[in-house]
Protein backbone atom coordinates (compact mmCIF):
# COMPACT_ATOMS: atom_id res chain seq x y z
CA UNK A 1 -20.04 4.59 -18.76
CA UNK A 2 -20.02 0.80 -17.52
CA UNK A 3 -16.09 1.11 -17.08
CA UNK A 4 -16.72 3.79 -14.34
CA UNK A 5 -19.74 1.52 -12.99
CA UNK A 6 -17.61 -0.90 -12.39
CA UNK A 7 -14.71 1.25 -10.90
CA UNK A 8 -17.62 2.94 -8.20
CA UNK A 9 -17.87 -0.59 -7.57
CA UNK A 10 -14.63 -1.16 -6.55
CA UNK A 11 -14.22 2.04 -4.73
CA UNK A 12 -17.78 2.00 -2.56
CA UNK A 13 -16.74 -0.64 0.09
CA UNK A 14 -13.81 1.54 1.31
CA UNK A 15 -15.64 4.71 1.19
CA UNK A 16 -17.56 3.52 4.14
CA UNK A 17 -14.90 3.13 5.86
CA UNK A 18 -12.76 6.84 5.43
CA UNK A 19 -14.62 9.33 7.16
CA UNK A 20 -13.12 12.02 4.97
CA UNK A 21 -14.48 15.41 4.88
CA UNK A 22 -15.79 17.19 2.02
CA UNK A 23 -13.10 17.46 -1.02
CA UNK A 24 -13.19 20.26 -2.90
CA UNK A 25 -10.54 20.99 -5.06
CA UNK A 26 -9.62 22.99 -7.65
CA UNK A 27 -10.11 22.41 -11.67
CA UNK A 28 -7.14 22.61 -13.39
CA UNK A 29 -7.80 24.21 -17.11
CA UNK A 30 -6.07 21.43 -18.81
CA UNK A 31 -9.22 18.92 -17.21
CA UNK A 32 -11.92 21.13 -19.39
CA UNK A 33 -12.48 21.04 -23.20
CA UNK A 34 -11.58 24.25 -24.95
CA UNK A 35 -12.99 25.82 -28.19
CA UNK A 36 -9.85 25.33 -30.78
CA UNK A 37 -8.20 22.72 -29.15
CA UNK A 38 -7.71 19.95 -31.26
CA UNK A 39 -9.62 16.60 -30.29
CA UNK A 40 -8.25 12.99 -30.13
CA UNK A 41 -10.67 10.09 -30.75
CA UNK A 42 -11.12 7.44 -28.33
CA UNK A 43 -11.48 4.05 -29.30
CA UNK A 44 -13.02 0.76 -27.07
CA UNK A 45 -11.88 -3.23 -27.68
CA UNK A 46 -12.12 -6.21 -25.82
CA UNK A 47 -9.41 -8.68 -25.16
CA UNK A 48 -9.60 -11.86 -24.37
CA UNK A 49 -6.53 -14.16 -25.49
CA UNK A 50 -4.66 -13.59 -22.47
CA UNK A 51 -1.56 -16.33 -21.90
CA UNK A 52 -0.37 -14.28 -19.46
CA UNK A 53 -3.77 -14.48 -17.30
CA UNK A 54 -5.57 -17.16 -19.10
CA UNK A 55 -9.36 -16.97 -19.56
CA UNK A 56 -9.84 -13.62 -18.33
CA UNK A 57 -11.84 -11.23 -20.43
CA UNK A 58 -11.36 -7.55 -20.29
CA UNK A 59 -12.01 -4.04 -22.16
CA UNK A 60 -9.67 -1.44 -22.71
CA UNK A 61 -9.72 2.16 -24.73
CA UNK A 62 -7.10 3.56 -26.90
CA UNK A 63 -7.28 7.51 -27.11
CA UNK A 64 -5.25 8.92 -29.95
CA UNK A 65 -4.27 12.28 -29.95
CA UNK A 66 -5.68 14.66 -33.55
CA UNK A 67 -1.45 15.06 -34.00
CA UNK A 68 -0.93 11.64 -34.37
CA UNK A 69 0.46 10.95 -37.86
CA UNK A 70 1.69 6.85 -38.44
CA UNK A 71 5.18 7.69 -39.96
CA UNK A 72 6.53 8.32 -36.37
CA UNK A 73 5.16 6.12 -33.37
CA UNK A 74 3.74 8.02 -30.37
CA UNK A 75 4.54 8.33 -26.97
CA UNK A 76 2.48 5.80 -24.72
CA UNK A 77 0.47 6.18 -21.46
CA UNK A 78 -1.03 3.03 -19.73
CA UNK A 79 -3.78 3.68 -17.04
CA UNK A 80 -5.70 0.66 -14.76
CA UNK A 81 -9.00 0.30 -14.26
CA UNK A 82 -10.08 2.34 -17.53
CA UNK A 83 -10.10 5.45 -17.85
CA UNK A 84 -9.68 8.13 -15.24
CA UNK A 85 -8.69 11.58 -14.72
CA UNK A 86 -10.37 13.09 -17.44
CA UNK A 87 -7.51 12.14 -19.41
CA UNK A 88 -8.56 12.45 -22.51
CA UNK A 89 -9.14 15.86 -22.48
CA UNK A 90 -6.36 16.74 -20.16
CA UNK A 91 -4.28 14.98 -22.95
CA UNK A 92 -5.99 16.83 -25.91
CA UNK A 93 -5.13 20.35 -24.33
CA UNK A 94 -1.41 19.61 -22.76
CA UNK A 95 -0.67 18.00 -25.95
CA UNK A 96 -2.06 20.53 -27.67
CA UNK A 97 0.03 23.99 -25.75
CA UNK A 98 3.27 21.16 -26.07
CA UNK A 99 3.52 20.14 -22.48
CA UNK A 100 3.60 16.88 -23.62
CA UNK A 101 4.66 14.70 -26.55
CA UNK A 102 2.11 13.73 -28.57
CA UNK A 103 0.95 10.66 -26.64
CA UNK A 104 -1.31 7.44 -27.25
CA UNK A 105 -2.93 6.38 -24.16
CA UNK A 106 -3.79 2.90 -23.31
CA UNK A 107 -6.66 2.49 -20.85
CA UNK A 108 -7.31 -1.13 -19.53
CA UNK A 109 -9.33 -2.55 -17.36
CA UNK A 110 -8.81 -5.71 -14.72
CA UNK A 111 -9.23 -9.08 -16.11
CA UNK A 112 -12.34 -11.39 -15.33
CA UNK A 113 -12.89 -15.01 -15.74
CA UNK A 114 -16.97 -14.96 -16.54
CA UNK A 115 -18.91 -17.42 -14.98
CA UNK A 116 -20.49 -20.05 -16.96
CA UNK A 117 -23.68 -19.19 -16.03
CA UNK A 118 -23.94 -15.63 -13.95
CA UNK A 119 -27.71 -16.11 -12.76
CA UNK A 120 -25.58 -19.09 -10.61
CA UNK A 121 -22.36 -17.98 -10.13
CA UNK A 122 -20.14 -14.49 -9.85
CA UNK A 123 -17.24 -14.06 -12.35
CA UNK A 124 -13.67 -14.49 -10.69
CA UNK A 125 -12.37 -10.86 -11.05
CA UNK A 126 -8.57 -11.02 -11.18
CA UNK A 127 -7.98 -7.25 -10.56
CA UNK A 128 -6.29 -7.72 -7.19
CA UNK A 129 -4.23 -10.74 -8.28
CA UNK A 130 -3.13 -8.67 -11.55
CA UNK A 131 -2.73 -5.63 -9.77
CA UNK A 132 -1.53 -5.77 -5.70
CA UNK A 133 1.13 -8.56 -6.70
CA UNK A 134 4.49 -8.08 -7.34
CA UNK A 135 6.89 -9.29 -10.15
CA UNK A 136 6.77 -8.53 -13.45
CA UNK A 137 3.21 -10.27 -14.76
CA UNK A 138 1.40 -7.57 -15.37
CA UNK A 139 4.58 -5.65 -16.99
CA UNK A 140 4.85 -9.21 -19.32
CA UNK A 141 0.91 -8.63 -19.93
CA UNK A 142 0.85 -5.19 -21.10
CA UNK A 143 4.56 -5.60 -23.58
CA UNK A 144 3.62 -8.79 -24.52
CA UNK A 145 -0.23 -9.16 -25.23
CA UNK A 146 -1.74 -5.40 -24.61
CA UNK A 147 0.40 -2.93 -26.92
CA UNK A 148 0.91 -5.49 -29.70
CA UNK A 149 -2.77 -5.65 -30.07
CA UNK A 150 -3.02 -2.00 -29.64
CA UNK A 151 -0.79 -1.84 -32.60
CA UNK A 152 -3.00 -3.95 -34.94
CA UNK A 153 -5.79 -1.25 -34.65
CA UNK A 154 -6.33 1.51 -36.70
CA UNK A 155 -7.73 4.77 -36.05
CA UNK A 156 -11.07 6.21 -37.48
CA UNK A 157 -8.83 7.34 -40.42
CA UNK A 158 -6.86 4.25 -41.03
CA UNK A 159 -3.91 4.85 -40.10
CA UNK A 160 -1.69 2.13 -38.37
CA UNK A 161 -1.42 2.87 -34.40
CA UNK A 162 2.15 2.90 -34.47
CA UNK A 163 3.90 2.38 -30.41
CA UNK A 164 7.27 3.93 -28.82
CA UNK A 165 9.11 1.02 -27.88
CA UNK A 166 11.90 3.18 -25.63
CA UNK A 167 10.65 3.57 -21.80
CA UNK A 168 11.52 6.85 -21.85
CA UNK A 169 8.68 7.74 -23.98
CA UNK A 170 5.63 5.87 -21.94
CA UNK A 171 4.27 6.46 -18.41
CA UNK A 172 1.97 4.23 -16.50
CA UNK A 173 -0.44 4.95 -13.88
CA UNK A 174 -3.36 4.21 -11.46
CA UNK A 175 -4.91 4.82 -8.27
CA UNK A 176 -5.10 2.82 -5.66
CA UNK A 177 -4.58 -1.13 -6.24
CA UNK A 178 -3.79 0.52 -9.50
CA UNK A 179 -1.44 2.70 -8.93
CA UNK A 180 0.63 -0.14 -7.03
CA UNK A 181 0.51 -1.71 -10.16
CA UNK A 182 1.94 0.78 -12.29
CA UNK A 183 4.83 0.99 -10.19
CA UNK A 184 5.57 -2.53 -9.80
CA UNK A 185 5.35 -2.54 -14.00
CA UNK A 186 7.87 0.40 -13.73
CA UNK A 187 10.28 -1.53 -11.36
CA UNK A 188 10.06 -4.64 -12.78
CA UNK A 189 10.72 -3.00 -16.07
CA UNK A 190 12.29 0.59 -16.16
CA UNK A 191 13.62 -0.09 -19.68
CA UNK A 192 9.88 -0.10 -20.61
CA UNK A 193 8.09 2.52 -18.34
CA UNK A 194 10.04 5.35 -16.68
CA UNK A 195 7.49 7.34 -15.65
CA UNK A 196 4.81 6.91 -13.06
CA UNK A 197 1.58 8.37 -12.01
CA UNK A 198 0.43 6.95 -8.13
CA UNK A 199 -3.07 8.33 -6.66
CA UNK A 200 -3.90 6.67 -3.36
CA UNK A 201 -1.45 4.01 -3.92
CA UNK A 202 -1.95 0.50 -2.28
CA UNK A 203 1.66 0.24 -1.05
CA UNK A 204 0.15 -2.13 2.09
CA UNK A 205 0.17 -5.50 2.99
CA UNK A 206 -2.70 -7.63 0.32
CA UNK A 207 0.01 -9.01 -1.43
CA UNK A 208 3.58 -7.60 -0.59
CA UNK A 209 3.92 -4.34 -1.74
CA UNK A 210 4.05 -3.56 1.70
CA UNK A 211 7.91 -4.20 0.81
CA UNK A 212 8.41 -1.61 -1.24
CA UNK A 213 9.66 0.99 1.22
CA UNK A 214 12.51 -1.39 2.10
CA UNK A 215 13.66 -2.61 -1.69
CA UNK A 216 13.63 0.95 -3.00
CA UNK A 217 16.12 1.47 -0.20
CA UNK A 218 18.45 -1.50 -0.77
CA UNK A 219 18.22 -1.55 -4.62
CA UNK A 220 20.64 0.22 -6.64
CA UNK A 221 18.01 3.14 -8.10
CA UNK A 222 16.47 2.41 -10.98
CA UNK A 223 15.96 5.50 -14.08
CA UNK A 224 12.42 6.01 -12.69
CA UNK A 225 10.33 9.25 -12.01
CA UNK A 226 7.57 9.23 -9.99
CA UNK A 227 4.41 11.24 -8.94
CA UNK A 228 2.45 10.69 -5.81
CA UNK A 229 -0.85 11.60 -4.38
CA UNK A 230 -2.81 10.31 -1.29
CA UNK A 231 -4.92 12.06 1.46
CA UNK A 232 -4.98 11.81 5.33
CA UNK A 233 -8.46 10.44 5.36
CA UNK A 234 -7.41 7.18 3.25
CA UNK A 235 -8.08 3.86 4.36
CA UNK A 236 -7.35 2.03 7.74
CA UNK A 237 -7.85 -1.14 7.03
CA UNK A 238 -6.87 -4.88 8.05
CA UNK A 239 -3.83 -4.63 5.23
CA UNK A 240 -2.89 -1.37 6.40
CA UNK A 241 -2.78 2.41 6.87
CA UNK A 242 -2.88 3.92 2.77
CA UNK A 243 -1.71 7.16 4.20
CA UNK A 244 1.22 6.01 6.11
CA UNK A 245 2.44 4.01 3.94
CA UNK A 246 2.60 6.28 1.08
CA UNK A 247 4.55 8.42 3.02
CA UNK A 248 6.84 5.79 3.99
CA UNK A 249 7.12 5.21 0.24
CA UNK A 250 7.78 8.92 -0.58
CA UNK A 251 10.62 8.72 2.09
CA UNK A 252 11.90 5.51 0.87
CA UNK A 253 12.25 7.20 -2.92
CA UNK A 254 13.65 10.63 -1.56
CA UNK A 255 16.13 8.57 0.53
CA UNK A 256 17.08 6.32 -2.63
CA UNK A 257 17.50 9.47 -5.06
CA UNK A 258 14.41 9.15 -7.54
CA UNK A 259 12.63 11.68 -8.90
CA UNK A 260 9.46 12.04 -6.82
CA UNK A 261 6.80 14.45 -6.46
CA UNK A 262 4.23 14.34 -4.58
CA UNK A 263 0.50 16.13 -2.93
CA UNK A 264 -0.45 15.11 -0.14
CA UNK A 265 -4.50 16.49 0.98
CA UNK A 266 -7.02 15.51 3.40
CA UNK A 267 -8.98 13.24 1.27
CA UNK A 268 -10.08 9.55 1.30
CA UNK A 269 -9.69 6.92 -0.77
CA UNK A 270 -11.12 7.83 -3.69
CA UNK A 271 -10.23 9.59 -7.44
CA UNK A 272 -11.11 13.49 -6.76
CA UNK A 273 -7.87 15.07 -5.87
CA UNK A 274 -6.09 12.83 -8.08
CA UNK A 275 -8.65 13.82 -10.90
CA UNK A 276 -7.33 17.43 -10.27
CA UNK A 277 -3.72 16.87 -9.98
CA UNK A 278 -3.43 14.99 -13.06
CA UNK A 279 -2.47 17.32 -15.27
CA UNK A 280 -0.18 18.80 -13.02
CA UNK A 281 1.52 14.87 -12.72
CA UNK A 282 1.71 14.38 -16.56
CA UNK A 283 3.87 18.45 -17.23
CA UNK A 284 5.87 16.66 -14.06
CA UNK A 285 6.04 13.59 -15.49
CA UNK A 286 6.99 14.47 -18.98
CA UNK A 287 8.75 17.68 -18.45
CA UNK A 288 12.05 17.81 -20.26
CA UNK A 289 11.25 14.98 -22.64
CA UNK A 290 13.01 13.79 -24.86
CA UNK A 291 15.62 14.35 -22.49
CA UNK A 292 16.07 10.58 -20.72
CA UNK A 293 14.72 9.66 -16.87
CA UNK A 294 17.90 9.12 -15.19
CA UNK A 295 18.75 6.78 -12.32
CA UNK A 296 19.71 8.78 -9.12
CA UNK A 297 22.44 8.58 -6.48
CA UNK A 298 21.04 6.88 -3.27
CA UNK A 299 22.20 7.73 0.24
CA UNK A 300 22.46 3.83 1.20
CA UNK A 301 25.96 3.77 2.69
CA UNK A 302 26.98 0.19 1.00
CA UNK A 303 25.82 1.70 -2.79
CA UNK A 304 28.09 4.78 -2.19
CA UNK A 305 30.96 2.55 -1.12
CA UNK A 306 30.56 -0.17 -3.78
CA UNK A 307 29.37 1.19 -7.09
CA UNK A 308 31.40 3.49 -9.35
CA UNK A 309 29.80 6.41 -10.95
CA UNK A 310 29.33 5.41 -15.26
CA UNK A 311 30.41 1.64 -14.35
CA UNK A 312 27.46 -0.82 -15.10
CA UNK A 313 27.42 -4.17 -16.15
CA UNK A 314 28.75 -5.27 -19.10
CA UNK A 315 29.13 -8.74 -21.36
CA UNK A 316 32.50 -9.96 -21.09
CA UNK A 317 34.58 -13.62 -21.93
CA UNK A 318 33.96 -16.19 -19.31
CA UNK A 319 35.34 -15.49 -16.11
CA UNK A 320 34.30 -19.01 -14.31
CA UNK A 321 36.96 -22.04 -15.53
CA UNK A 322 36.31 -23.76 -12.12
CA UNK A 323 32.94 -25.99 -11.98
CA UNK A 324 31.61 -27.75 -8.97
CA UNK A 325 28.39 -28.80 -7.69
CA UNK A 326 26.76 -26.77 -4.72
CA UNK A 327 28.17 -27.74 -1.28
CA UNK A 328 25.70 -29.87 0.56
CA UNK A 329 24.06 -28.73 3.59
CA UNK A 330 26.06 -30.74 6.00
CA UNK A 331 29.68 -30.10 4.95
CA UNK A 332 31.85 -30.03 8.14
CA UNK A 333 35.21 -29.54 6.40
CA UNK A 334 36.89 -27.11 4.50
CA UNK A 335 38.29 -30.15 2.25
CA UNK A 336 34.93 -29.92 1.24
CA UNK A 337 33.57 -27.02 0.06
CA UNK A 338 33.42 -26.39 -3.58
CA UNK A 339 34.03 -23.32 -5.98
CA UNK A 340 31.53 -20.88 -5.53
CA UNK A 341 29.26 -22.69 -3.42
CA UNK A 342 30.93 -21.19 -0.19
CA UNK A 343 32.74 -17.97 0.55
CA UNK A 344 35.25 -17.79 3.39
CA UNK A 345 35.63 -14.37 5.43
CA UNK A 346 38.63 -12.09 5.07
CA UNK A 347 40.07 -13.27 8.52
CA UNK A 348 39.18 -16.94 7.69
CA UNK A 349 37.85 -17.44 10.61
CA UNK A 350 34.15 -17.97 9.19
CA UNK A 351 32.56 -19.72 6.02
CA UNK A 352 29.44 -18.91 4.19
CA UNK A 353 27.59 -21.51 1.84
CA UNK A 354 24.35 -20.47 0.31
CA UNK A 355 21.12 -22.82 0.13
CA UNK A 356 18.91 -22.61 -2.71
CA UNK A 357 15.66 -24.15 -1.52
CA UNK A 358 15.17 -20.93 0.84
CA UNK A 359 16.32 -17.46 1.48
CA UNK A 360 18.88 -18.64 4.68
CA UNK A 361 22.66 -17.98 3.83
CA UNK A 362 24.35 -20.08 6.62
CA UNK A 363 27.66 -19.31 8.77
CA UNK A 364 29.90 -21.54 10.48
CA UNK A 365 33.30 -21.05 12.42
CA UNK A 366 36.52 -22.62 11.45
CA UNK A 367 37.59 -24.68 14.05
CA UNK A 368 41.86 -24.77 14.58
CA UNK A 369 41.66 -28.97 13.06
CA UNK A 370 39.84 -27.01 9.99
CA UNK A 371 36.66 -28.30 10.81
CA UNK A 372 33.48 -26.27 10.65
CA UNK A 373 31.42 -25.98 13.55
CA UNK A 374 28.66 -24.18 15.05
CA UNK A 375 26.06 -24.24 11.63
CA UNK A 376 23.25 -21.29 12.11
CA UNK A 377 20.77 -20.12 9.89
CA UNK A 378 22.62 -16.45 9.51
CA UNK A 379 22.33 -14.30 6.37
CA UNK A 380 18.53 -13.75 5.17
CA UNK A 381 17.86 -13.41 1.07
CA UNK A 382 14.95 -11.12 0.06
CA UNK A 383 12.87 -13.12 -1.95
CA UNK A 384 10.71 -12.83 -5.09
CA UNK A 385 7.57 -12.86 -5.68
CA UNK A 386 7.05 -15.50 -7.74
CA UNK A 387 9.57 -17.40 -5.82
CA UNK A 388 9.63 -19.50 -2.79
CA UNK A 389 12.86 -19.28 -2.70
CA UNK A 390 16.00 -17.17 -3.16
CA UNK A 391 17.67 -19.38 -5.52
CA UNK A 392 20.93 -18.77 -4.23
CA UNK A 393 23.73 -19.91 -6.12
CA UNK A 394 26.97 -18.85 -5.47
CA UNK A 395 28.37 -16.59 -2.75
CA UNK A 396 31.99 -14.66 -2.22
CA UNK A 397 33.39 -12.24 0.36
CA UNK A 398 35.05 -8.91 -0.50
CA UNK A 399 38.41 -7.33 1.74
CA UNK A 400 35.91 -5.65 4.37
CA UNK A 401 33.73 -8.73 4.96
CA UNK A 402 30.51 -7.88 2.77
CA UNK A 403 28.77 -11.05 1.63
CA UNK A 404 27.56 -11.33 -2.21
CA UNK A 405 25.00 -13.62 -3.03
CA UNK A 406 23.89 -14.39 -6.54
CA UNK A 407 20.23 -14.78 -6.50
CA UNK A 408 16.85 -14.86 -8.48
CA UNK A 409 16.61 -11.13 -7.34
CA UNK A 410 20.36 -10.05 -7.90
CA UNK A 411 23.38 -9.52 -6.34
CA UNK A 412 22.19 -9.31 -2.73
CA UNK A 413 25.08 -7.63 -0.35
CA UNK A 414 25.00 -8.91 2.94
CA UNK A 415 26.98 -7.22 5.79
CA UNK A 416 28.79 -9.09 8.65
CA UNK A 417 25.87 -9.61 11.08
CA UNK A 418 23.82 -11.34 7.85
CA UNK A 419 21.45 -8.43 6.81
CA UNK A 420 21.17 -7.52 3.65
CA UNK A 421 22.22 -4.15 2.70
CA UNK A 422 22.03 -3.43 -1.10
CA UNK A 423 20.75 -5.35 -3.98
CA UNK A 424 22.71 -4.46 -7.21
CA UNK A 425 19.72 -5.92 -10.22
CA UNK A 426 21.68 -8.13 -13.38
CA UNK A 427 21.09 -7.71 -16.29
CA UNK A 428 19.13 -10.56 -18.45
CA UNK A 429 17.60 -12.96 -16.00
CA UNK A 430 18.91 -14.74 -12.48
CA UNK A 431 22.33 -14.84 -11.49
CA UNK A 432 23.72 -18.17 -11.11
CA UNK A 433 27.33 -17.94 -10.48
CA UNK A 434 29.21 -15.16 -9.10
CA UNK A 435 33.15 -14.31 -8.27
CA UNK A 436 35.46 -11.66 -8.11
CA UNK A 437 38.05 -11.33 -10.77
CA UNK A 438 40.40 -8.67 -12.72
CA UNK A 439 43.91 -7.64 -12.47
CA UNK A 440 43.42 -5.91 -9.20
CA UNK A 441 40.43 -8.43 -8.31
CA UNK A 442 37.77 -5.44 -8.03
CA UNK A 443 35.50 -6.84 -10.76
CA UNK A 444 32.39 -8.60 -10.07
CA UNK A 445 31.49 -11.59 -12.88
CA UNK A 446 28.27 -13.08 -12.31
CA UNK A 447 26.93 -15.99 -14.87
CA UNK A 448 23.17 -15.35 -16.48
CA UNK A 449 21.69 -17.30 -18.64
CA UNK A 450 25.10 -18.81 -20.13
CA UNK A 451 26.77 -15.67 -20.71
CA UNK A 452 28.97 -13.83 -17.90
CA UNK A 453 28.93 -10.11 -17.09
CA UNK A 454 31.66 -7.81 -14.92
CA UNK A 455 30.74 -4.73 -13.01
CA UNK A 456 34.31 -2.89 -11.48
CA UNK A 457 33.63 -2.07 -7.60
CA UNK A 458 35.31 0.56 -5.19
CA UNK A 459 36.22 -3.04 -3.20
CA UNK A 460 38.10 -6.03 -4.34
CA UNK A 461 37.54 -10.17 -3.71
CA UNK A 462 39.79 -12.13 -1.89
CA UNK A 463 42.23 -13.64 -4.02
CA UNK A 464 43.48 -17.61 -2.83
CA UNK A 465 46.56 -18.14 -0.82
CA UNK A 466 46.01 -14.44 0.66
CA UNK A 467 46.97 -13.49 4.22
CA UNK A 468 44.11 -13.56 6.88
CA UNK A 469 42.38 -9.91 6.69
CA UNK A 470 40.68 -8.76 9.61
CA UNK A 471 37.84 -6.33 8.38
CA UNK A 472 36.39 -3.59 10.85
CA UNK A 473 34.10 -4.33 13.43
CA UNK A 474 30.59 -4.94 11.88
CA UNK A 475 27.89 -1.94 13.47
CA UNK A 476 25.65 -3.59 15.08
């Protein structure tokens, strides 16, 4: 019972504070334990070798299902903050009638750094650095550290707890700071988790994720389903409104083309509706498997016009024979500007050069004696979270004006006014170099890591020695 001390613990302050009326809901059969229903063992460890978060301390509980046999590896769930939901025997009985694989879940709690001596001092608990951030920690935690050492354990039996590596067999979830967390894993990572279970998600401002809502709009969707619950009662707070904001997210996701569910109740911030929709969220969340989670089509105008249905990236010979340093910040010539470094516009009229020491692309106009005037801080780079910058490295204009920018985040696609409209995510690390290319210049190259991919566009570059092009007016 100490793990669900410790999670009242968490939960009490904000209880206070969400006048919620009395929550009754009802118990689905899957959350009781049933005569003749086979019943998984749960098992408890501690772990703390973290590299990932070093000298944090944590449990966590691995429930194996009775099917489980070692000679295939099982289906994974990963919950925060322990475990929740009833899960166990939720799992035991929808396992059990096969509306779900047969499924290992991984139930971890928050890291803690314990104080030398605690009559003196409180432990540092990490479980709002761990779990409100974004970027891909956490993700790197659980692959790297968690399910390895999951997979050294045996069961009561001794057989070898055997792990899914494909993302289309594990699900993550939470509630609250939590459930943020499992969808940042999810994002940062959909070729690890593709499905997601959110119960009063924290999608507010303690650490970013109030910038969800806007990325899942802009980024080119990911092969992600999610389920959502929150209540109308949740909190108010100095980071923000819980309720709002997880209906911005729902309309964010709809309006990007995932696969979302979602309940919406009267409740506050607390586990009891999500304890009774849970089952409900894993037949959602698993229905159809083994059939993959598949990315969906997004309504974002500058994804429909760019991307080409079946065309993704893909590893190709080196597209990039020019090399140059980055332009400095003070070029006022076009004698001056290097390869990739700046971009000019279709009508020539205008040059972009990126900076990457912030997240400014900057604009200036081409004067008649070919000199650049009229500098201005103009395109803005989303940035990431582990980033103070936007590592911009290279930039290039398409035919109708839009701006690419290879970043630590992606492609970002700027329009003519400087906004960004769509991130398209590359594949193996940060983008570094960037051009357009092909027989009919509609193929994007970008440079990662040493190695260059292509992606072919419904748009092509601007190939040298062109006529001036003028694009159509920019909406304002």
């Amino acid at each position: 019972m100490k793990h669900l001390l410790l999670l009242f613990c968490f939960f009490t302050p904000f209880w206070t504070n969400a006048q919620a009326p009395e929550e009754n809901y009802p118990v689905d059969p899957a959350s009781e334990e049933h005569p003749g229903v086979p019943k998984g063992e749960v098992l408890k460890f501690v772990f703390d070798q973290s590299k990932i978060f070093p000298g944090t301390w944590r449990e966590y509980w691995v429930y194996v299902p009775a099917q489980y046999q070692a000679d295939t590896p099982a289906c994974v769930y990963v919950n925060q903050d322990g475990i929740q939901w009833k899960a166990p025997a939720v799992f035991d009985n929808l396992i059990h009638h096969k509306e779900m694989p047969v499924t290992i879940g991984v139930f971890v709690m928050h890291g803690r750094v314990k104080a030398a001596d605690p009559n003196a001092a409180n432990d540092r608990f990490n479980r709002s650095f761990e779990y409100d951030g974004l970027g891909d920690a956490y993700a790197r935690f659980i692959l790297e550290e968690i399910l390895p050492e999951v997979e050294k354990q045996k069961t009561s039996d001794g057989q070898q707890i055997r792990l899914s590596k494909k993302g289309n067999d594990r699900a993550i979830g939470g509630s609250s700071s939590g459930a943020v967390c499992a969808f940042t894993a999810a994002w940062e990572r959909p070729d690890a988790f593709s499905r997601v279970f959110s119960a009063i998600g924290t999608y507010v401002g303690l650490r970013g994720a109030d910038r969800y809502p806007t990325l899942v709009r802009k980024v080119e969707p990911k092969p992600i389903r999610i389920y959502m619950q929150d209540g109308a009662n949740d909190l108010n707070i100095y980071a923000g409104d819980w309720w709002m904001a997880n209906q911005t997210m729902l309309r964010a996701l709809t309006f990007a083309g995932y696969e979302v569910k979602h309940q919406w109740g009267e409740g506050g911030h607390n586990g009891k509706q999500g304890t009774s929709l849970f089952p409900e969220a894993m037949r959602y969340l698993w229905k159809g498997w083994p059939e993959p989670v598949k990315k969906g089509h997004s309504q974002n105008a500058f994804l429909s016009a760019l991307l080409i249905p079946g065309e993704d990236w893909t590893e190709v010979a080196d597209a990039f024979p020019m090399k140059g340093k980055p332009t400095p910040s003070g070029v006022n010539s076009l004698k001056t500007l290097k390869a990739g470094a700046a971009a000019l516009s279709p009508d020539q009229t205008l040059v972009y050069t990126v900076d990457s020491t912030s997240h400014w692309v900057y604009s200036y106009q081409v004067q008649p004696t070919r000199k650049l005037a009229y500098r201005q801080r103009f395109g803005w780079l989303h940035v990431s979270d582990a980033e103070n910058k936007a590592g911009a490295s290279g930039i290039v204009c398409d035919r109708d004006g839009r701006i690419y920018v290879a970043t630590n985040s992606g492609v970002q696609i700027l329009d003519q006014t400087g906004r960004v409209n769509a991130i398209l995510p590359t594949p193996q690390g940060k983008a570094s170099k960037i051009t357009f290319g092909g027989g009919n210049s509609d193929v994007l190259y970008v440079k990662i890591n040493g190695e260059t991919y292509g992606r072919r566009l419904k748009t092509r570059g601007i190939n040298p020695g062109e006529a001036p092009n003028k694009p159509d007016a920019p909406k304002l």
